[in-house]
N, C-alpha and C. Protein backbone atom coordinates (compact mmCIF):
# COMPACT_ATOMS: atom_id res chain seq x y z
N UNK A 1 -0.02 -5.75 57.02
CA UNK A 1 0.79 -6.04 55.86
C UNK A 1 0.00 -5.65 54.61
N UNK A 2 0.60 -4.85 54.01
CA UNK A 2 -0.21 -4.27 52.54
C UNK A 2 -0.03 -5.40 51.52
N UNK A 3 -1.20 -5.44 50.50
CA UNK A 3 -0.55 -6.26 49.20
C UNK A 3 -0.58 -5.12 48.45
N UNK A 4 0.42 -5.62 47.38
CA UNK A 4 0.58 -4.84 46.15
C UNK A 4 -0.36 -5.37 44.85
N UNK A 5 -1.12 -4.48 44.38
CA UNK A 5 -1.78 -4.77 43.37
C UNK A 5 -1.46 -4.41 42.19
N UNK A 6 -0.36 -4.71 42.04
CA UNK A 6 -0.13 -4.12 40.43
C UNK A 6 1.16 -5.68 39.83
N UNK A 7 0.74 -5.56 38.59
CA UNK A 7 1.17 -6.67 37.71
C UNK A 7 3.23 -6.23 37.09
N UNK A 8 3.30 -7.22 37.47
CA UNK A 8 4.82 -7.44 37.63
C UNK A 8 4.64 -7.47 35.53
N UNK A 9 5.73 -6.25 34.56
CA UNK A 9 5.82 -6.38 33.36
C UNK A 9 6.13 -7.49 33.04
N UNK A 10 6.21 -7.80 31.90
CA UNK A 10 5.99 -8.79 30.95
C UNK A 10 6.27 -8.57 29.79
N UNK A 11 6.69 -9.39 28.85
CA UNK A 11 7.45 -9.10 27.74
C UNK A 11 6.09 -8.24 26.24
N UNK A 12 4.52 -8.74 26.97
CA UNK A 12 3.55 -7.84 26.39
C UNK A 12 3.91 -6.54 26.35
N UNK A 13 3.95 -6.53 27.63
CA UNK A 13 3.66 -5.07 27.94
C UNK A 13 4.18 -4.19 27.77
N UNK A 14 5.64 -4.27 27.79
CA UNK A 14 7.52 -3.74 27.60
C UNK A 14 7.06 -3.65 26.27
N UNK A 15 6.03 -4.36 25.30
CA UNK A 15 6.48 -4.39 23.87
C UNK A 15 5.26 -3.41 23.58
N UNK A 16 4.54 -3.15 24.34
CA UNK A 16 3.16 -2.17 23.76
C UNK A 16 3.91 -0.98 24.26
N UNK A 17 4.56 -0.69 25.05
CA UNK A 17 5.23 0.78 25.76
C UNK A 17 6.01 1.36 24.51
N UNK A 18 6.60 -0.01 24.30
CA UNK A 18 8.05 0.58 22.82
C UNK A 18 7.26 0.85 22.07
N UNK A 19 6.52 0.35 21.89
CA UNK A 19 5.70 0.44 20.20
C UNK A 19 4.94 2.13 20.36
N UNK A 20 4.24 2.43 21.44
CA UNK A 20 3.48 3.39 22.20
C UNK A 20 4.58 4.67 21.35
N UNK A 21 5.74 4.81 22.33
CA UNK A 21 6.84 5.64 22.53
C UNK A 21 7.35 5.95 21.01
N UNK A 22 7.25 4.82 20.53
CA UNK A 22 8.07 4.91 19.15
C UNK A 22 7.21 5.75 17.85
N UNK A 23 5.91 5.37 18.45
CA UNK A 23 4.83 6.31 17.43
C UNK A 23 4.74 7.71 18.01
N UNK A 24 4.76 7.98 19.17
CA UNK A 24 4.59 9.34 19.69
C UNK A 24 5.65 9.93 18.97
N UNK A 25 7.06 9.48 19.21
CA UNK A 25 8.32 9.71 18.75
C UNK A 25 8.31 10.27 17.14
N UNK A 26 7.83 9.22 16.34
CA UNK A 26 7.81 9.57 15.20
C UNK A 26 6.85 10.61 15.07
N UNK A 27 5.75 10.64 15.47
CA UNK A 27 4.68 11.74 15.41
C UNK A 27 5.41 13.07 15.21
N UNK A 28 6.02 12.87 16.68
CA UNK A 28 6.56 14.38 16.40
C UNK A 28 7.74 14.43 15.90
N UNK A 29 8.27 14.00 15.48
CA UNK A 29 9.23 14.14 13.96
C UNK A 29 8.79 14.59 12.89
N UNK A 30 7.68 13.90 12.81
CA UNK A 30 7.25 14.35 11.28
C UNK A 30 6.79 15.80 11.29
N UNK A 31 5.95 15.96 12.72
CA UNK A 31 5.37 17.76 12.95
C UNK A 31 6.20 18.49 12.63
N UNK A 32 7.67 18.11 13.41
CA UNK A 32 8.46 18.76 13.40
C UNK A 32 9.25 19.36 11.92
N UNK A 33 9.29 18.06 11.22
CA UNK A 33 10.33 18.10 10.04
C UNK A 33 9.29 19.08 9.12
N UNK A 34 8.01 18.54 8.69
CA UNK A 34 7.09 18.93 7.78
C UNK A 34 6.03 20.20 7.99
N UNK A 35 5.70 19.94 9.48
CA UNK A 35 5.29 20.95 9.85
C UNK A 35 4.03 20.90 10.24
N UNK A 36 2.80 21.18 11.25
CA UNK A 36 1.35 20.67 12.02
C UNK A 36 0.57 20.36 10.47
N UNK A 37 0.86 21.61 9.97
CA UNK A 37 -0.40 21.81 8.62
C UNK A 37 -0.51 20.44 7.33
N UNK A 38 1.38 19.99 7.08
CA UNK A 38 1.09 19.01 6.06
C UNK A 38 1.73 17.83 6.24
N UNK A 39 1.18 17.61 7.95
CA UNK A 39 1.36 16.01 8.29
C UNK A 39 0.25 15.20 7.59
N UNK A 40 0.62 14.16 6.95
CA UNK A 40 -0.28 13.08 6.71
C UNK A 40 -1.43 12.41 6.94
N UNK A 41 -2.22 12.55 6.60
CA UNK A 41 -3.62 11.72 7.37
C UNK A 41 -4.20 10.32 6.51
N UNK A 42 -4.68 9.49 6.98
CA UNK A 42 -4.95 8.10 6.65
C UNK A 42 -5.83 8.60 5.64
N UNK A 43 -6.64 9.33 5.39
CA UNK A 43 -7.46 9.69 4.53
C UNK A 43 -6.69 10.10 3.31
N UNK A 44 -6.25 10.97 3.11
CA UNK A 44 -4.92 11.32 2.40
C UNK A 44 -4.43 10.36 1.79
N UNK A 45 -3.43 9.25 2.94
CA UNK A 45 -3.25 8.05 2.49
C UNK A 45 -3.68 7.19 1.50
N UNK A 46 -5.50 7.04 1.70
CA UNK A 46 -6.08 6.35 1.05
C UNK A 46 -6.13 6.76 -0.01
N UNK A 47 -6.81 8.02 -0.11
CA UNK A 47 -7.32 8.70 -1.70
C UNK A 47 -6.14 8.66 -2.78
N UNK A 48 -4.47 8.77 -1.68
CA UNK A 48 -3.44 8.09 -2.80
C UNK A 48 -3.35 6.93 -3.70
N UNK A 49 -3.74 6.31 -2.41
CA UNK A 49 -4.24 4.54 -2.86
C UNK A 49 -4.54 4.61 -4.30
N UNK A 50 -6.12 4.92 -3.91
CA UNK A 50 -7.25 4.90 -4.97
C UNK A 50 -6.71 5.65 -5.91
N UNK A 51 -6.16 7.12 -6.29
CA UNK A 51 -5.26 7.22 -7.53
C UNK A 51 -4.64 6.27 -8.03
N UNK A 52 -3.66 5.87 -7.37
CA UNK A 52 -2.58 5.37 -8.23
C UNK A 52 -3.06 3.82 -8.52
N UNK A 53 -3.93 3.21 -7.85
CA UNK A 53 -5.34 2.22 -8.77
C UNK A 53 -5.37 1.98 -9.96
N UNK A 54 -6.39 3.79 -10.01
CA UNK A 54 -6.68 3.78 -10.99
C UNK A 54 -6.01 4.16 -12.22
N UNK A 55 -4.52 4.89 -11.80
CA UNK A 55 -3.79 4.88 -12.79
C UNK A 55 -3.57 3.34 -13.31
N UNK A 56 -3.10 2.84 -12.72
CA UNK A 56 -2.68 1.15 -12.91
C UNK A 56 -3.80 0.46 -13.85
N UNK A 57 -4.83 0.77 -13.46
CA UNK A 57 -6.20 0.30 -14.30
C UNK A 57 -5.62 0.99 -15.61
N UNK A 58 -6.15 2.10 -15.50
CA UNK A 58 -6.06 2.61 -17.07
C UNK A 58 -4.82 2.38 -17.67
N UNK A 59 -3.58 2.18 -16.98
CA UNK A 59 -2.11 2.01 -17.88
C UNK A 59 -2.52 0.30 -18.37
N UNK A 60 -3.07 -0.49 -17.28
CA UNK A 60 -3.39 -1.78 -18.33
C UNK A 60 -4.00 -1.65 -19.50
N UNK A 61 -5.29 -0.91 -19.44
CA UNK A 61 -6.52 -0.89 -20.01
C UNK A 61 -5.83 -0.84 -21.61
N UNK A 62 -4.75 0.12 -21.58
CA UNK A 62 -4.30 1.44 -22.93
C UNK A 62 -3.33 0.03 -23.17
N UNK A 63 -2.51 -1.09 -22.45
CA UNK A 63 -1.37 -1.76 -23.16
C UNK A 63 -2.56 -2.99 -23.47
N UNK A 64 -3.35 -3.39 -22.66
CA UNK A 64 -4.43 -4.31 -23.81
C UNK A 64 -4.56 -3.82 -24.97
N UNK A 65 -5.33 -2.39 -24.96
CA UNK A 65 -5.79 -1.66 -26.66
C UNK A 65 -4.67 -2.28 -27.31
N UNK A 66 -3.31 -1.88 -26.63
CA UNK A 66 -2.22 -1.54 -27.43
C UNK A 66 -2.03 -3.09 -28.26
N UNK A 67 -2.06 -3.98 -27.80
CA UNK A 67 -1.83 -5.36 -27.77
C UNK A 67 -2.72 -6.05 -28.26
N UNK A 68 -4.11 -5.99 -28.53
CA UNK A 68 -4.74 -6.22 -29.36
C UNK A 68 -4.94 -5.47 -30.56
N UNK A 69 -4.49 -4.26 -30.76
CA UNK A 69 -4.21 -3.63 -32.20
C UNK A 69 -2.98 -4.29 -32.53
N UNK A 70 -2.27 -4.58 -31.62
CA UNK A 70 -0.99 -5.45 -33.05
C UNK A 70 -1.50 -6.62 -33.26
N UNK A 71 -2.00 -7.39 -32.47
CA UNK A 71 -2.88 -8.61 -33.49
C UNK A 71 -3.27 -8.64 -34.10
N UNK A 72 -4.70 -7.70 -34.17
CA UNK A 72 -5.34 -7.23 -35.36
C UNK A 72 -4.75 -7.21 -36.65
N UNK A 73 -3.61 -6.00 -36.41
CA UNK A 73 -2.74 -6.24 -37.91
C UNK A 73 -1.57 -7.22 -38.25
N UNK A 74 -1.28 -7.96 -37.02
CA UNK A 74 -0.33 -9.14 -37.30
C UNK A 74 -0.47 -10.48 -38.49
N UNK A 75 0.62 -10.32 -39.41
CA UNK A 75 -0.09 -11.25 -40.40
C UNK A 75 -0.73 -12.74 -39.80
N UNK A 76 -1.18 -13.78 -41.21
CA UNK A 76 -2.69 -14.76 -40.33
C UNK A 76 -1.47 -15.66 -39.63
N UNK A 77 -0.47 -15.57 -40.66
CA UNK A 77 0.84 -16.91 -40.04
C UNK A 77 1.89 -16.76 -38.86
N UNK A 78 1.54 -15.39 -38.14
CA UNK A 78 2.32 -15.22 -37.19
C UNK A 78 1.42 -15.02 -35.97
N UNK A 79 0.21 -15.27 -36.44
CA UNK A 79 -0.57 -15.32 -35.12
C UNK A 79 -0.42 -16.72 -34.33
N UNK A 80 -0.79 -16.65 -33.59
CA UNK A 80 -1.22 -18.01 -32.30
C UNK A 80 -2.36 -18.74 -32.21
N UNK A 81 -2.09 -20.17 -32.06
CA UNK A 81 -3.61 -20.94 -32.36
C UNK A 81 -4.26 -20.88 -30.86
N UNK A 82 -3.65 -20.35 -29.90
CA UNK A 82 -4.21 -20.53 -28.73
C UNK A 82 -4.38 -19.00 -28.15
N UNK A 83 -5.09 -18.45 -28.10
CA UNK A 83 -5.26 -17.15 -27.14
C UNK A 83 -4.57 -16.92 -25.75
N UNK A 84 -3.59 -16.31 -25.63
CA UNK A 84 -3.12 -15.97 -24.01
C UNK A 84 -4.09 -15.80 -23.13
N UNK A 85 -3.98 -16.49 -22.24
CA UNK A 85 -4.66 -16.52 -20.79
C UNK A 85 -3.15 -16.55 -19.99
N UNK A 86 -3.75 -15.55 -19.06
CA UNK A 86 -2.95 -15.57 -17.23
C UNK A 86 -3.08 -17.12 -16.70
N UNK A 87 -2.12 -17.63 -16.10
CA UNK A 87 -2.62 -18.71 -15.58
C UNK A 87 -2.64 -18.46 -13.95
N UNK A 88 -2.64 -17.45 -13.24
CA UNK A 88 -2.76 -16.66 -12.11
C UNK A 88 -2.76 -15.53 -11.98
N UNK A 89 -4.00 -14.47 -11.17
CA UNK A 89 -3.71 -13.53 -10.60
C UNK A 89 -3.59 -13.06 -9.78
């Protein structure tokens, strides 16, 4: 009498196959649609990241300037006795 050594699926496993299939799947969609040469790479990805960062940095940076030059010239009676603070970031 033989035993069988192999593990009866499981709702793990059924779910790592889909997931498996579904990335291969898309993979080659994208080859397909875009083309081998300007598929995406995580690296790529990132260095987007890090642009658009640092855009975000500097677009704050320029509406602080901006926002403390109208104080500056805001007359003394329309200013604020309390300085804005974030109260979360």
């Amino acid at each position: 009498m033989a035993t069988e050594l192999t593990q009866p699926m499981n709702f793990a496993v059924v779910s790592r196959v889909l997931v498996s299939v579904a990335a291969e799947v898309a993979t080659g969609v994208q080859r397909a649609v875009v083309g081998s040469d300007n598929v995406r790479t995580a690296r790529e990805n990132a260095w987007d990241a890090i642009q658009a960062d640092r855009a975000r940095a500097a677009a704050r940076a320029e509406t602080a300037r901006a926002v403390a030059a109208m104080i500056a010239v805001a007359p003394a009676g329309r200013r604020r006795a309390k300085p804005l603070t974030s109260a979360h970031r």
